[in-house]
Protein backbone atom coordinates (compact mmCIF):
# COMPACT_ATOMS: atom_id res chain seq x y z
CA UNK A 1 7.59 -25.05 1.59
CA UNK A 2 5.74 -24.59 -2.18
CA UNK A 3 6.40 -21.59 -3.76
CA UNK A 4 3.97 -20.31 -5.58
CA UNK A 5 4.58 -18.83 -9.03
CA UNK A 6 2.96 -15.35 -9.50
CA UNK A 7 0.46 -15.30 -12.55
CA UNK A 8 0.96 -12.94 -15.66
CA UNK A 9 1.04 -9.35 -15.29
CA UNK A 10 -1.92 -7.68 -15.64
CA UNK A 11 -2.46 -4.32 -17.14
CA UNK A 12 -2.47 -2.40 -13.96
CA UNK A 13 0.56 -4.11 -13.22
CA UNK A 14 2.49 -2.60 -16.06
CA UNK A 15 1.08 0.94 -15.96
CA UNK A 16 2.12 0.82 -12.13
CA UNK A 17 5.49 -0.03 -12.96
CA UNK A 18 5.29 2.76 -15.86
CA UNK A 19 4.35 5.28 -13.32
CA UNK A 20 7.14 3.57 -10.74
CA UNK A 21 5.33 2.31 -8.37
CA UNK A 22 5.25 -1.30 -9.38
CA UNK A 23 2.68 -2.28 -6.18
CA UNK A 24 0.54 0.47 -5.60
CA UNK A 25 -2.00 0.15 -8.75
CA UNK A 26 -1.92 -3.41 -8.44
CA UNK A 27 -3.18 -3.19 -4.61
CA UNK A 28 -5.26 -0.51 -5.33
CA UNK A 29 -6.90 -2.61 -8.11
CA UNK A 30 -7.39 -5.67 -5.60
CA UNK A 31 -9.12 -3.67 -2.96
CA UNK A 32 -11.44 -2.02 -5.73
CA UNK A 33 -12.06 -5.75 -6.74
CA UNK A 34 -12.74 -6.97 -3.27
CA UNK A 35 -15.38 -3.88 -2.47
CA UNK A 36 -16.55 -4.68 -5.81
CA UNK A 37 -17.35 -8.38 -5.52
CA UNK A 38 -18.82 -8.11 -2.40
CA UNK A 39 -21.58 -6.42 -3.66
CA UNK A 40 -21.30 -8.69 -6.82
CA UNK A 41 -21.97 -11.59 -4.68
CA UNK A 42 -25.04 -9.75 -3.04
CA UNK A 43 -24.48 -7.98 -0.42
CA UNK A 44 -27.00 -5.47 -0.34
CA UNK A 45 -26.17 -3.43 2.09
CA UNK A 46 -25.52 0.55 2.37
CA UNK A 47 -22.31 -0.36 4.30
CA UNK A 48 -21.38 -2.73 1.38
CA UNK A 49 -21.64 0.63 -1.08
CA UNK A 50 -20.19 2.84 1.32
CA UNK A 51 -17.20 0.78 1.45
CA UNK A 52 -17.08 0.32 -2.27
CA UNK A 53 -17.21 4.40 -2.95
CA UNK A 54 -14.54 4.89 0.19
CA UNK A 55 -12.53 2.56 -2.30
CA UNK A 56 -13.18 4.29 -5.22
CA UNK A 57 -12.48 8.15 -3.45
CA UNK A 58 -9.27 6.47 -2.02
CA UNK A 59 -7.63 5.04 -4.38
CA UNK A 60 -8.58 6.60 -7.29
CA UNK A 61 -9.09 10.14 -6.54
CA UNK A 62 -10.31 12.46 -9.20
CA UNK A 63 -9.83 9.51 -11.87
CA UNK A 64 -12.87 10.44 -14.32
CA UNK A 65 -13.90 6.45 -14.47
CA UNK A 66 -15.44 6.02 -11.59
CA UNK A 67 -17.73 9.33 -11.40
CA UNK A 68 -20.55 7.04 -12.73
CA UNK A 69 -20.17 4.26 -9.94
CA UNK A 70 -19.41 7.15 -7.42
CA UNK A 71 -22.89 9.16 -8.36
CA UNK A 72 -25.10 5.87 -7.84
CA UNK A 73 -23.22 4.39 -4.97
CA UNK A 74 -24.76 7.90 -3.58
CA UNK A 75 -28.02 7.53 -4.55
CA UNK A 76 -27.78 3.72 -3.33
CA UNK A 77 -31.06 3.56 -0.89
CA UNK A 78 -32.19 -0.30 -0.70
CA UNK A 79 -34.95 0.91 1.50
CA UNK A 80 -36.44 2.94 -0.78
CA UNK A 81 -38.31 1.75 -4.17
CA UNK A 82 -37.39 -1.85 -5.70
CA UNK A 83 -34.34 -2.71 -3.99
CA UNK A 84 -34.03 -5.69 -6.45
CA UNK A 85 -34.10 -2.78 -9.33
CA UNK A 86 -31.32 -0.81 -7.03
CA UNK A 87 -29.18 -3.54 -6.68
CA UNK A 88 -29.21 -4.46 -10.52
CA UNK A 89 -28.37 -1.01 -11.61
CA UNK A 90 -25.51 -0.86 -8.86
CA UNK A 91 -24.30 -4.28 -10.16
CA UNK A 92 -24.52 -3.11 -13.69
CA UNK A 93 -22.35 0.38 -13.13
CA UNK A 94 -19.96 -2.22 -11.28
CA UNK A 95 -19.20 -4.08 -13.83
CA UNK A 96 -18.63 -1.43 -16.61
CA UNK A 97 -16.16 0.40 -14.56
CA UNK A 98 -14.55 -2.74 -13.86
CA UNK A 99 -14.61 -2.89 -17.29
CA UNK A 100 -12.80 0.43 -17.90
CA UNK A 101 -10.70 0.17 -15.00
CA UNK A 102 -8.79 -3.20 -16.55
């Protein structure tokens, strides 16, 4: 059996293991990223955003960088207006809490 070499820590790595729990920011992190690039890879959906804000509430409760993402995910209606304009602005708050979140 290969083993497989784990990549570089990232910065959620190290401020997990500051705050002692080296695995729980980490995971956290990966779950935010797989809600996050499911809708990234355009999924559309209101379950897709629901799941994305459960994330969000979960993982990161309270944590003042994702209030933006959290306050469109709940105005997320594809039904209503341009869901192509929708989408775009949910993609675009997506990607700068990503952004923060790193």
């Amino acid at each position: 059996m290969r083993r497989v070499r784990p990549g570089p820590p990232t910065r959620a790595d190290a401020r997990a293991t500051w705050l002692g729990n080296p695995y729980g920011m980490a995971m956290s992190y990966e779950r935010f990223l797989a809600a996050a690039q499911r809708v990234l890879d355009g999924d559309e959906s209101v379950q897709a955003a629901k799941d994305l804000a459960g994330v969000a509430r979960e993982d990161y409760p309270g944590d003042e960088r994702f209030d933006e993402l959290l306050e469109v995910l709940a105005r997320y209606t594809p039904e209503e207006g341009s869901p192509n304009a929708v989408a775009e602005e949910v993609r675009t708050v997506i990607r700068e809490t990503n952004a923060r979140v790193m």
